[in-house]
C-alpha atoms as a PDB file:
ATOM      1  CA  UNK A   1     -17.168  19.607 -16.318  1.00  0.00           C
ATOM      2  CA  UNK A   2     -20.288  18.763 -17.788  1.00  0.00           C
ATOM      3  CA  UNK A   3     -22.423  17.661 -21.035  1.00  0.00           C
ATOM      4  CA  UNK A   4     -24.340  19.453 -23.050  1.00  0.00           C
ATOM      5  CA  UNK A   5     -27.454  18.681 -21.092  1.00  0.00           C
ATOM      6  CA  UNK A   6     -25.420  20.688 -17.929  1.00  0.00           C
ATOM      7  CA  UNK A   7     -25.099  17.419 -16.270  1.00  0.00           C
ATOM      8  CA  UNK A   8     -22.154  15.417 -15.407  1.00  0.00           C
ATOM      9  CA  UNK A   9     -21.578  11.703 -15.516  1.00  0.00           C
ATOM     10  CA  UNK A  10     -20.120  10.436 -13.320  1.00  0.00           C
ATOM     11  CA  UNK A  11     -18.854   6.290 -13.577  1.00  0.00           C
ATOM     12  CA  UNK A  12     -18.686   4.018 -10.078  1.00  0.00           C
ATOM     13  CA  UNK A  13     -19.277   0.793  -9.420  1.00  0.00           C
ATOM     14  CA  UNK A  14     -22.399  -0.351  -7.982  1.00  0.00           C
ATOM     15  CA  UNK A  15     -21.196  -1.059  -4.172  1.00  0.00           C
ATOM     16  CA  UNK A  16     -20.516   2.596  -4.009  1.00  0.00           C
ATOM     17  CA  UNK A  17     -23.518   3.913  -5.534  1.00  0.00           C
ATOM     18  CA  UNK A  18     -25.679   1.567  -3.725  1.00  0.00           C
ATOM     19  CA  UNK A  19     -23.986   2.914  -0.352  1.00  0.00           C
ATOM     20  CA  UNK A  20     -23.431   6.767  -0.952  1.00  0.00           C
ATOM     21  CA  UNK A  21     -26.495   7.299  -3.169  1.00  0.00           C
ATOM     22  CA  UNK A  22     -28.571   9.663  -1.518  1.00  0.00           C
ATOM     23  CA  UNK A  23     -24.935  11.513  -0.045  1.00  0.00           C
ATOM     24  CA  UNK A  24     -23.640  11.950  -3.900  1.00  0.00           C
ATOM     25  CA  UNK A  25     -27.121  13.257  -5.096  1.00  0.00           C
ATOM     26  CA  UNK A  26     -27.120  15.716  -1.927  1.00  0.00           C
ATOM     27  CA  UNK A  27     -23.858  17.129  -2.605  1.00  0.00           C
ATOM     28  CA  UNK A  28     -24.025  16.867  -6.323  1.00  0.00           C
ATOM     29  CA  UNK A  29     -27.303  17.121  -7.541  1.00  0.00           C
ATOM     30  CA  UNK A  30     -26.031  17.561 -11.462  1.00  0.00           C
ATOM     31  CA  UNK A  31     -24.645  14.072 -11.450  1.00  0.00           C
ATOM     32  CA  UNK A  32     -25.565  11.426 -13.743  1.00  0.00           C
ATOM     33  CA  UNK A  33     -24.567   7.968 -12.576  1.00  0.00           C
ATOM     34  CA  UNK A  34     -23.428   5.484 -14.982  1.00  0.00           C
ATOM     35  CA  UNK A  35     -23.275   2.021 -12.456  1.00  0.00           C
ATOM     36  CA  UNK A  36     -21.022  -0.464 -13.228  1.00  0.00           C
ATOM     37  CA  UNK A  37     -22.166  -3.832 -12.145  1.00  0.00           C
ATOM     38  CA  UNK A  38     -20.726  -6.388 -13.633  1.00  0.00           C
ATOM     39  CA  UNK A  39     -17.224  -7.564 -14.761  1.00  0.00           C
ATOM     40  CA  UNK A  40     -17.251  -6.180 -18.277  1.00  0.00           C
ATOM     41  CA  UNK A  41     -16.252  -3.013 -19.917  1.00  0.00           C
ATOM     42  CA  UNK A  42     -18.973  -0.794 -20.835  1.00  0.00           C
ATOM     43  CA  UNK A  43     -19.790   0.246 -24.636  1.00  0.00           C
ATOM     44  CA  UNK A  44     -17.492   2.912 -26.113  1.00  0.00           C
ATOM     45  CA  UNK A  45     -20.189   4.883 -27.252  1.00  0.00           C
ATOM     46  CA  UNK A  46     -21.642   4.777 -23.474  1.00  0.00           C
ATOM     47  CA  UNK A  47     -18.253   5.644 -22.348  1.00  0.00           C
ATOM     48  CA  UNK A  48     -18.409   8.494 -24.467  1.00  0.00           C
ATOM     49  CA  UNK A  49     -20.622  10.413 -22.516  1.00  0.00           C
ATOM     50  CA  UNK A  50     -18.331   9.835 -18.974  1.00  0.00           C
ATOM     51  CA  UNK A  51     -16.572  13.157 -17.025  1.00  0.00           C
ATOM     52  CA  UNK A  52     -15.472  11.929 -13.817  1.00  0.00           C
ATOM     53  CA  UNK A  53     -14.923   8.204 -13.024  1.00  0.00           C
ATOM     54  CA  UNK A  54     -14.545   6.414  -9.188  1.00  0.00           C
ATOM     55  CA  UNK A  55     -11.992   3.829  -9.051  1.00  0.00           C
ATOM     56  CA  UNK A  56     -13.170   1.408  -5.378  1.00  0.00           C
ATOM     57  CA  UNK A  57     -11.458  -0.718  -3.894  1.00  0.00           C
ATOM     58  CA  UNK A  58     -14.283  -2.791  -3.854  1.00  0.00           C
ATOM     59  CA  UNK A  59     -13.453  -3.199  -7.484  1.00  0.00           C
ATOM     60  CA  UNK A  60     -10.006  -4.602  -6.936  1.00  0.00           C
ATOM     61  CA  UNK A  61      -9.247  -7.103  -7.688  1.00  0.00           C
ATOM     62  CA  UNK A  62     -12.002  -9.489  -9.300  1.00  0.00           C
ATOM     63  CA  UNK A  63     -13.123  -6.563 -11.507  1.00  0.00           C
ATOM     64  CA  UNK A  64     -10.463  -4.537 -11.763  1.00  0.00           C
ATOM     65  CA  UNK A  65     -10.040  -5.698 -15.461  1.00  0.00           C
ATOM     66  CA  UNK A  66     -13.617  -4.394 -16.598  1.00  0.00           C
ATOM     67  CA  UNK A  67     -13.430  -1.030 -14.865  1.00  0.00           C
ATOM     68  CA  UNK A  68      -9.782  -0.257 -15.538  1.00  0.00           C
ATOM     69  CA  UNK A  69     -10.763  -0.681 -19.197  1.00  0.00           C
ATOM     70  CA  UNK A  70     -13.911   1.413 -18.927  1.00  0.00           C
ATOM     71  CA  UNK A  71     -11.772   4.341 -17.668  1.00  0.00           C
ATOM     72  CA  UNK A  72      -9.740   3.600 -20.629  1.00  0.00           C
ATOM     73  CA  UNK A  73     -11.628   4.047 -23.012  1.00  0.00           C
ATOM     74  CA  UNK A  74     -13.749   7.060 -22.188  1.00  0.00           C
ATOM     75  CA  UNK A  75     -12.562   9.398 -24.288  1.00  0.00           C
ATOM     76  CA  UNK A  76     -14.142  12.265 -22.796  1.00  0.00           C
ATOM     77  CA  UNK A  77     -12.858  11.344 -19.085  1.00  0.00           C
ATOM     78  CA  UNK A  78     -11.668  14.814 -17.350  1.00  0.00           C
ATOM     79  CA  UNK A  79     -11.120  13.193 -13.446  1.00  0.00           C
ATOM     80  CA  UNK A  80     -10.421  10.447 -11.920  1.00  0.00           C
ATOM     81  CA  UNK A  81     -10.161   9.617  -8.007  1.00  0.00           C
ATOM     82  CA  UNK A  82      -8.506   6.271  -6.884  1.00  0.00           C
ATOM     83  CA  UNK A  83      -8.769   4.756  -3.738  1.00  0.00           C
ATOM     84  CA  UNK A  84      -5.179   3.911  -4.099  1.00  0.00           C
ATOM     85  CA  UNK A  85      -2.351   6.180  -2.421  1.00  0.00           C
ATOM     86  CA  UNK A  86       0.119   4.988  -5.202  1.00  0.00           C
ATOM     87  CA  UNK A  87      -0.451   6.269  -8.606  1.00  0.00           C
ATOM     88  CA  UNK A  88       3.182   4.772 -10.595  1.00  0.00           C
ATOM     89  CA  UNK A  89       1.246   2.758 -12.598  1.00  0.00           C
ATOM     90  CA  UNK A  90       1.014   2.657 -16.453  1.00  0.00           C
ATOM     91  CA  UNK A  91      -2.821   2.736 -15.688  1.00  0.00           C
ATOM     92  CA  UNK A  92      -2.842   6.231 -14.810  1.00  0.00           C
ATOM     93  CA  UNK A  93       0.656   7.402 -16.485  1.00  0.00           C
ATOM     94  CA  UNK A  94      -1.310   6.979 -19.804  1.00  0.00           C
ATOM     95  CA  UNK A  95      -4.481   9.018 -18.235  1.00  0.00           C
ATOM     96  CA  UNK A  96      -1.883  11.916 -17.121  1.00  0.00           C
ATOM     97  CA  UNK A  97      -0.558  11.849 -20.203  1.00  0.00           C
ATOM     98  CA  UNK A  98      -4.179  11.957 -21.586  1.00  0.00           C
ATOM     99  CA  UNK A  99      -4.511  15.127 -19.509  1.00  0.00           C
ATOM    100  CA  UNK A 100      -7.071  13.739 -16.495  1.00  0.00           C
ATOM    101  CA  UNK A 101      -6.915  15.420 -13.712  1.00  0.00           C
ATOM    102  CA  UNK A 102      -5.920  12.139 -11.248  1.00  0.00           C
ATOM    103  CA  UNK A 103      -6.472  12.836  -7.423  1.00  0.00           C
ATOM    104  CA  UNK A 104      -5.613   9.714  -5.410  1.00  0.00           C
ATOM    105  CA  UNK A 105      -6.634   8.688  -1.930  1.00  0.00           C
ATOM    106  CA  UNK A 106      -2.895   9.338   0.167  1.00  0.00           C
ATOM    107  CA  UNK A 107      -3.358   9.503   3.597  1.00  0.00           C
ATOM    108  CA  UNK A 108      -7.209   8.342   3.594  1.00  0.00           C
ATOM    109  CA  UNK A 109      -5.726   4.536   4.646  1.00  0.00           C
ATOM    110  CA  UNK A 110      -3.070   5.464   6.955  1.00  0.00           C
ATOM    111  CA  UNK A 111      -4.310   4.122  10.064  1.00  0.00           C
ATOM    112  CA  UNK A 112      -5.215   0.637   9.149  1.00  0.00           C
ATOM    113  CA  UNK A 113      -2.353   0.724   6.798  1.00  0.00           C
ATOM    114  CA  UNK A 114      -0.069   1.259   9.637  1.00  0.00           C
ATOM    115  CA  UNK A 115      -2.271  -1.334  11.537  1.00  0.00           C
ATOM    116  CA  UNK A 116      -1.670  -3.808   9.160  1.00  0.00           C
ATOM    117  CA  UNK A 117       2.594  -3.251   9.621  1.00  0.00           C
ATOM    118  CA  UNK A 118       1.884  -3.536  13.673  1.00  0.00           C
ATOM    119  CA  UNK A 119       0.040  -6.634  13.020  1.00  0.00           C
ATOM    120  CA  UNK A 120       3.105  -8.569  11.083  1.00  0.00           C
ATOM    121  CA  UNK A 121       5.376  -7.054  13.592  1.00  0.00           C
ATOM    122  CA  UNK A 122       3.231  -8.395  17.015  1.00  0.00           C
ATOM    123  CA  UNK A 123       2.540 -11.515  14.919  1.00  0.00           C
ATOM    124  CA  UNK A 124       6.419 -12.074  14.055  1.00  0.00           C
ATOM    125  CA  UNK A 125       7.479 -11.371  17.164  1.00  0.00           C
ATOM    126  CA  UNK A 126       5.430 -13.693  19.253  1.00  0.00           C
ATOM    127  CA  UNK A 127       5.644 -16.295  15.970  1.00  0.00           C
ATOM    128  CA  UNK A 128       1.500 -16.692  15.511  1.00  0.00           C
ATOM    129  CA  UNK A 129       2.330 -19.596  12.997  1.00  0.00           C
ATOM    130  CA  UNK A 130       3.327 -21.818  15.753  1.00  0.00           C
ATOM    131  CA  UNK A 131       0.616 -20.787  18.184  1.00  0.00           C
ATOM    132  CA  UNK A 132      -2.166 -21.783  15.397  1.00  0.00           C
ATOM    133  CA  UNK A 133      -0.375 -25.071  14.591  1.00  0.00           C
ATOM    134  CA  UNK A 134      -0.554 -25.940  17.969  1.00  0.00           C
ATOM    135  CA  UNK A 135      -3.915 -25.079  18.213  1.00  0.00           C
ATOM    136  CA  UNK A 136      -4.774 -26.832  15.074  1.00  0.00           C
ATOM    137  CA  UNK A 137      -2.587 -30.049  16.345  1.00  0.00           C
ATOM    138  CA  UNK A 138      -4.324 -29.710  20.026  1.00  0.00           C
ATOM    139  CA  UNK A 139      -0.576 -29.335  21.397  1.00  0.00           C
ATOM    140  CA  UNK A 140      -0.164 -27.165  24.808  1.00  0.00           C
ATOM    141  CA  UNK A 141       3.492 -26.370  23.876  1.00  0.00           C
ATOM    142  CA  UNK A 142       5.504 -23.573  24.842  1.00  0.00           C
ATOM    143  CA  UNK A 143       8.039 -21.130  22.473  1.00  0.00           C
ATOM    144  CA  UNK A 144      10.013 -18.140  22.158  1.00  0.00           C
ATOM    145  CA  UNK A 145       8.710 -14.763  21.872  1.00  0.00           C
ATOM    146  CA  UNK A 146      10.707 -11.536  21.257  1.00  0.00           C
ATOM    147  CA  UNK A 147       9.467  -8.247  22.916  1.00  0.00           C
ATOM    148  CA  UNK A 148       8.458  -5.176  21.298  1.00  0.00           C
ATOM    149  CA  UNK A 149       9.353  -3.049  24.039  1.00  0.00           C
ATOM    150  CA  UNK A 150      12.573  -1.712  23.856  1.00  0.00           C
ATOM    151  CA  UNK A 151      13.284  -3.043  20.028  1.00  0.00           C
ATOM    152  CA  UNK A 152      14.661  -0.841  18.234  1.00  0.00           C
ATOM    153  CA  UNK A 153      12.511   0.322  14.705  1.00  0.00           C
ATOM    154  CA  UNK A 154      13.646   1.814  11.646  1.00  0.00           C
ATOM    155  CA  UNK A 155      10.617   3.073   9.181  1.00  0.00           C
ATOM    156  CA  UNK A 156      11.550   3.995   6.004  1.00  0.00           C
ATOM    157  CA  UNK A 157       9.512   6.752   4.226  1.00  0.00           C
ATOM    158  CA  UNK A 158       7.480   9.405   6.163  1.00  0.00           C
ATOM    159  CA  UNK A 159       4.411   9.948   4.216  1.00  0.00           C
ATOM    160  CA  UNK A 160       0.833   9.503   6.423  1.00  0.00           C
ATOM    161  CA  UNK A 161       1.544   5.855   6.449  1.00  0.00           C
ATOM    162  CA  UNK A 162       4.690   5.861   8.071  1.00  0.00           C
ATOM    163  CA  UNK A 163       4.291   8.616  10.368  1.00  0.00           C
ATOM    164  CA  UNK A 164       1.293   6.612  11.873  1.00  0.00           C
ATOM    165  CA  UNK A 165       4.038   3.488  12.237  1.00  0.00           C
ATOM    166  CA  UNK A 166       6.314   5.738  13.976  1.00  0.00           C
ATOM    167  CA  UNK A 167       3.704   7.355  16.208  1.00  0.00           C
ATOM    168  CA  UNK A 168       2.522   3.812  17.177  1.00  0.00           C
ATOM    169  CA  UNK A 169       6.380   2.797  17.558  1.00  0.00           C
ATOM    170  CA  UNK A 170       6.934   5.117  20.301  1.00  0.00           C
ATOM    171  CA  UNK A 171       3.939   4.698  22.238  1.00  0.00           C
ATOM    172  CA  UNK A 172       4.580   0.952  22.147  1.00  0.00           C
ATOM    173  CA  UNK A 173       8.270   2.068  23.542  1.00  0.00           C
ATOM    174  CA  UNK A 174      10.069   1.132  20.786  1.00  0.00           C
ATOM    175  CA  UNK A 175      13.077   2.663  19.692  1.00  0.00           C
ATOM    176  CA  UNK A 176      12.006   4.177  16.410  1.00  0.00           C
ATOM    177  CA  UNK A 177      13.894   6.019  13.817  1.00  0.00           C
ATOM    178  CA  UNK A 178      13.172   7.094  10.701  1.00  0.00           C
ATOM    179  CA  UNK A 179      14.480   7.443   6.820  1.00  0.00           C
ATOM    180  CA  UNK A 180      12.836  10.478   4.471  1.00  0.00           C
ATOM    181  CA  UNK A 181      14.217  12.372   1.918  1.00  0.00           C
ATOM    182  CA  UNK A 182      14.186  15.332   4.487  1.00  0.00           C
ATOM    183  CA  UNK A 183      13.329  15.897   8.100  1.00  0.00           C
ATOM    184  CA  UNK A 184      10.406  18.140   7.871  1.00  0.00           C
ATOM    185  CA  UNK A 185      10.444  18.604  12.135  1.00  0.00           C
ATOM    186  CA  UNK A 186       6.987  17.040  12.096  1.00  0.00           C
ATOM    187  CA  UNK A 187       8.245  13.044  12.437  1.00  0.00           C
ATOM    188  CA  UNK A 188       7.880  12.015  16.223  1.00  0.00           C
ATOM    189  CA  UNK A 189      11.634  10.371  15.969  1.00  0.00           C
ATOM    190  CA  UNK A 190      14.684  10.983  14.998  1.00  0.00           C
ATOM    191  CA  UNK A 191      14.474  11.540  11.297  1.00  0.00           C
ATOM    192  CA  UNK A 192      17.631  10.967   8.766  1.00  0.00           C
ATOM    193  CA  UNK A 193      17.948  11.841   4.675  1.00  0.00           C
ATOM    194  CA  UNK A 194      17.768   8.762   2.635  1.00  0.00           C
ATOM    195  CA  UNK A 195      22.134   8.699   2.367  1.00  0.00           C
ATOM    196  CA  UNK A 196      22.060   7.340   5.645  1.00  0.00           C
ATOM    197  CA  UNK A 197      19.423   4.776   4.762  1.00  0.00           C
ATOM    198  CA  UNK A 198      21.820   1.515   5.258  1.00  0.00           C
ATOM    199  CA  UNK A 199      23.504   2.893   8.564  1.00  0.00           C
ATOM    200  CA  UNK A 200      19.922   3.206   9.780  1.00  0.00           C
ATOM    201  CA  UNK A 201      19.150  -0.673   8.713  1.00  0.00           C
ATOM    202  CA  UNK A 202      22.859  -1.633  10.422  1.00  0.00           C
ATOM    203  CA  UNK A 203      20.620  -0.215  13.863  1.00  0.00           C
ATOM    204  CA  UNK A 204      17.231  -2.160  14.004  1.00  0.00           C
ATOM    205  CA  UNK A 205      15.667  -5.253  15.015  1.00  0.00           C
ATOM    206  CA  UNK A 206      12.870  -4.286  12.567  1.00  0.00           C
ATOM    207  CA  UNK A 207      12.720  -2.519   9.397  1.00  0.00           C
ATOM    208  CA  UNK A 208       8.920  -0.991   8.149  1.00  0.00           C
ATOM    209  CA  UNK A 209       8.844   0.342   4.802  1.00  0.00           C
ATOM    210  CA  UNK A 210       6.024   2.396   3.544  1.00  0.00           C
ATOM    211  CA  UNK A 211       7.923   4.223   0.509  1.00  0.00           C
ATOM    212  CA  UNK A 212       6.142   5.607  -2.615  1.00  0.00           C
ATOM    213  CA  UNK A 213       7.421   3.631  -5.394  1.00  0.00           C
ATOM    214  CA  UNK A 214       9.845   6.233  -7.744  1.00  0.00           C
ATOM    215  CA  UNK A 215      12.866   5.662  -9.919  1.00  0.00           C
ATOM    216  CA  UNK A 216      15.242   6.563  -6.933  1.00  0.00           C
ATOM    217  CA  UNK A 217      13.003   4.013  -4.915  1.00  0.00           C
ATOM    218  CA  UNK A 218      12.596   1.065  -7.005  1.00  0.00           C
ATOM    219  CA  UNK A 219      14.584  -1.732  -5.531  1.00  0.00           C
ATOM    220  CA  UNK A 220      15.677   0.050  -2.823  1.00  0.00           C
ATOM    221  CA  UNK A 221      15.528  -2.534  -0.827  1.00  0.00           C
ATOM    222  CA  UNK A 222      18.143  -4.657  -2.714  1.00  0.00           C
ATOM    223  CA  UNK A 223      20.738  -7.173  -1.867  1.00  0.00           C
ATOM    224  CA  UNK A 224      23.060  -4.416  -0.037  1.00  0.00           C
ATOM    225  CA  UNK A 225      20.193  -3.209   2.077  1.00  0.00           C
ATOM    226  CA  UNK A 226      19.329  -6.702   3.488  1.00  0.00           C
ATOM    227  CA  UNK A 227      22.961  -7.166   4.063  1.00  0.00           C
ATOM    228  CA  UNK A 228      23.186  -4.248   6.313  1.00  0.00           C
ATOM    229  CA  UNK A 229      20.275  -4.863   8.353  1.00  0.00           C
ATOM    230  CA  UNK A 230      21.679  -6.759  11.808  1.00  0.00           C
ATOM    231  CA  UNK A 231      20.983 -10.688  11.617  1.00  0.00           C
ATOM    232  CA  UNK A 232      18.018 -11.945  13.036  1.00  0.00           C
ATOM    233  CA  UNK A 233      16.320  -8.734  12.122  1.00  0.00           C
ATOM    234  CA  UNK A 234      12.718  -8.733  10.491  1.00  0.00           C
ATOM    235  CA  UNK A 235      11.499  -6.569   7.246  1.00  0.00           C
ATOM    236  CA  UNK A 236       8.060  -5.490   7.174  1.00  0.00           C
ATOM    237  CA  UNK A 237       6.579  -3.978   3.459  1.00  0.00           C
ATOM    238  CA  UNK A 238       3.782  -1.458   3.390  1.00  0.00           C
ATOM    239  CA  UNK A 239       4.792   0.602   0.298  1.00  0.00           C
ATOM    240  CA  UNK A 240       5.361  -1.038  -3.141  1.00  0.00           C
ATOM    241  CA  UNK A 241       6.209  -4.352  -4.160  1.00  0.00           C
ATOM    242  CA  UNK A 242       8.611  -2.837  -6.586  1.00  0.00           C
ATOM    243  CA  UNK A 243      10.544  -1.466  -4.027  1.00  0.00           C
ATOM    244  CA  UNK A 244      12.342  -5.087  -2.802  1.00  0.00           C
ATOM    245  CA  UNK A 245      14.639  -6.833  -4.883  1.00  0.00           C
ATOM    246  CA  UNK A 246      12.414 -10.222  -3.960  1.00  0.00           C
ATOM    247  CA  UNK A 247      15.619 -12.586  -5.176  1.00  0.00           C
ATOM    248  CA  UNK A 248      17.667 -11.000  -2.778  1.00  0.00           C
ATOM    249  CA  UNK A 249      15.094 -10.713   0.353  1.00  0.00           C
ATOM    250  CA  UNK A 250      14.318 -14.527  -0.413  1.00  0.00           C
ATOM    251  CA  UNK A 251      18.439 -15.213  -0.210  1.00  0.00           C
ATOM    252  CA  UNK A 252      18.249 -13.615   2.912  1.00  0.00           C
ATOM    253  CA  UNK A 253      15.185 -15.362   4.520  1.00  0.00           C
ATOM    254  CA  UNK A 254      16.689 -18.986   3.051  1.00  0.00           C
ATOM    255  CA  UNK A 255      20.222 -18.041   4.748  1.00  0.00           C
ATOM    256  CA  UNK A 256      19.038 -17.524   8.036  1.00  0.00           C
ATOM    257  CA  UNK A 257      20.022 -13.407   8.047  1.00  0.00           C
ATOM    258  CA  UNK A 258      16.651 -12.137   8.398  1.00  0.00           C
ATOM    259  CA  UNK A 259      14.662 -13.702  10.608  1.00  0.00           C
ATOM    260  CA  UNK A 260      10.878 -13.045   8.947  1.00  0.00           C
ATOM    261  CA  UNK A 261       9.377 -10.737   6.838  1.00  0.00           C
ATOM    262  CA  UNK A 262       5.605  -9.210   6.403  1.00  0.00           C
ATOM    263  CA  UNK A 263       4.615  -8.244   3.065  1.00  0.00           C
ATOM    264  CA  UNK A 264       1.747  -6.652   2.379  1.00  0.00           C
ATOM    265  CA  UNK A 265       2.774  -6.088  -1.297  1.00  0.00           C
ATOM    266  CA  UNK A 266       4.818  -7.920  -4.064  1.00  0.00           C
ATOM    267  CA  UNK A 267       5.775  -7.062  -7.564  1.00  0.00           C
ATOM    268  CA  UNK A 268       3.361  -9.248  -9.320  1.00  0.00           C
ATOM    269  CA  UNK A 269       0.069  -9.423  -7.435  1.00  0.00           C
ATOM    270  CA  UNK A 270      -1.688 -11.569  -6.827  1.00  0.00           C
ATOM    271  CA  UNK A 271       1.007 -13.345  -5.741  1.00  0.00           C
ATOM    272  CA  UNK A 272       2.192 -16.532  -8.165  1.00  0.00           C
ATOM    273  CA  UNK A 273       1.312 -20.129  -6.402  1.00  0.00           C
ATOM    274  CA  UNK A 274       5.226 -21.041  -7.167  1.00  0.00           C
ATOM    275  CA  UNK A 275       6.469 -17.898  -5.500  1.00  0.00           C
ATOM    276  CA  UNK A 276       8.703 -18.902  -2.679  1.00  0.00           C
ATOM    277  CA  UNK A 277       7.082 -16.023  -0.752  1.00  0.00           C
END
C-alpha cells in the first residue's frame, strides 16, 4: 500500500495530526501526511495520490462535508478507518463497493457510550429538567423521583455498547435483561433471541437500545414495540436513529404511555428545529 516513491499517504485532518504526529511517524515512518485543515475538499489531482484516509470525529459534523468528499474522490483510496462503530451508510456502501478495505472503530466508544445511556436514565429518573428550572427560577421546590434500584432494564442489542449498559445495570441493582440475536454465554443477564423482543419490552421500566442499524433492525422499534412496553416506562436510544419509527415514539410520548425518552440519535441529524423531539 504505497506509491511509487515507497511511501504511503495517508489523509487526516489537522486535529489529529497535530496531536499524534510524532506517534504516527514512530510507528509508520513511510507515511506521507496530506492535512486537511479547512472545510473544503481537496483537489482531485491531490487526491490522487491518497492510500489510506482517517475519518475523526473531530471532523463531524462542521466539516464532515469537505472530508467525506475528499475520501470520495480519491480514486486511489485502498483503507479507510472511521471513528464511527456504524458503517450502514451510503458513505461507505459506495467505498465497499469501490473495494476499500473499511475498518471502523466498534467497541473503541463503549464506555462513554454506555455512560451517555446511564446519564438519560439517572437524569429521567430523578427528572433534571425540573431541578434546573428551579434553579434557574430560584424556587426551593420539592418532586418525584423514581429509583434505579430495583427497576427492572431491558437492553436491546449486545454488542460492546450494550454489554457495558448491562454490566453497569447490575451493579447499579437493576433488574437487567437482555435482547441479541443469540446468547453467546458472555452477557452478565439473562439473554433472549430477538423473537422474544416485545415480551421482553411487556417486562421493563426502561428500555436501552444500542442495536446496529440492519434491514431486520430498521424500525424495530415501531408502533407495536412502544405498545408493548408497560406504561409509564422510559426508552433510551444509543444505536441508530433509523431504528425508531419517530411518528410512533412521538404518539406515545404525546399520549402519556411512555413516560420519557433519551435519544442520543435520530434519523435526520442534526436534528430539524420543527422536530417535536
Amino acid at each position: 500500500m504505497a506509491n511509487e516513491d515507497g511511501r504511503t499517504v495517508l489523509l487526516l485532518s489537522d486535529n489529529v495530526w497535530n496531536a499524534h504526529r510524532e506517534h504516527i511517524m514512530r510507528v509508520a515512518p513511510g507515511i506521507d501526511p496530506l492535512v486537511y485543515e479547512g472545510d473544503e475538499p481537496f483537489p482531485d489531482e491531490v487526491l490522487d495520490t491518497v492510500d489510506i484516509a482517517f475519518f475523526s470525529s473531530d471532523c463531524w459534523p462542521e466539516r464532515t462535508r469537505g472530508i467525506i468528499l475528499s475520501i470520495m474522490n480519491a480514486k486511489n483510496l485502498k483503507w479507510l478507518q472511521t471513528f464511527s462503530a456504524g458503517v450502514d451508510s451510503p458513505f461507505f456502501v459506495q467505498l465497499m463497493e469501490r473495494g476499500v478495505t473499511l475498518t471502523n472503530s466498534s467497541g473503541a466508544t463503549a464506555s462513554p457510550i454506555a455512560q451517555t445511556a446511564i446519564l438519560y436514565m439517572l437524569a429521567l429518573s430523578r427528572d433534571m429538567r425540573t431541578w434546573m428550572r428551579n434553579q434557574d427560577e430560584r424556587k426551593w421546590q420539592q418532586h418525584k423521583i423514581d429509583e434505579l434500584d430495583g427497576a427492572s432494564l431491558a437492553v436491546i442489542g449486545m454488542g460492546p455498547i450494550g454489554m457495558e449498559i448491562a454490566r453497569i445495570g447490575v451493579a447499579m441493582n437493576m433488574k437487567v435483561e437482555a435482547v441479541r440475536r443469540a446468547a453467546k454465554g458472555d452477557e452478565p443477564c439473562p439473554t433472549f433471541p430477538m423473537s422474544d423482543l416485545h415480551a421482553v419490552l411487556g417486562r421493563a421500566d426502561w428500555v436501552a437500545s444500542a442495536l446496529p442499524l440492519t434491514p431486520d433492525t430498521r424500525q424495530v422499534f415501531d408502533a407495536a414495540a412502544f405498545a408493548a412496553m408497560r406504561t409509564g416506562a422510559r426508552f433510551i436510544n444509543v444505536g441508530r436513529g433509523e431504528l425508531v419509527d419517530e411518528d410512533a415514539l412521538v404518539a406515545a410520548l404525546r399520549s402519556g404511555h411512555l413516560a420519557g425518552a433519551g435519544l442520543d440519535v435520530f434519523a435526520t441529524e442534526p436534528l430539524p428545529e420543527d422536530s417535536p423531539l
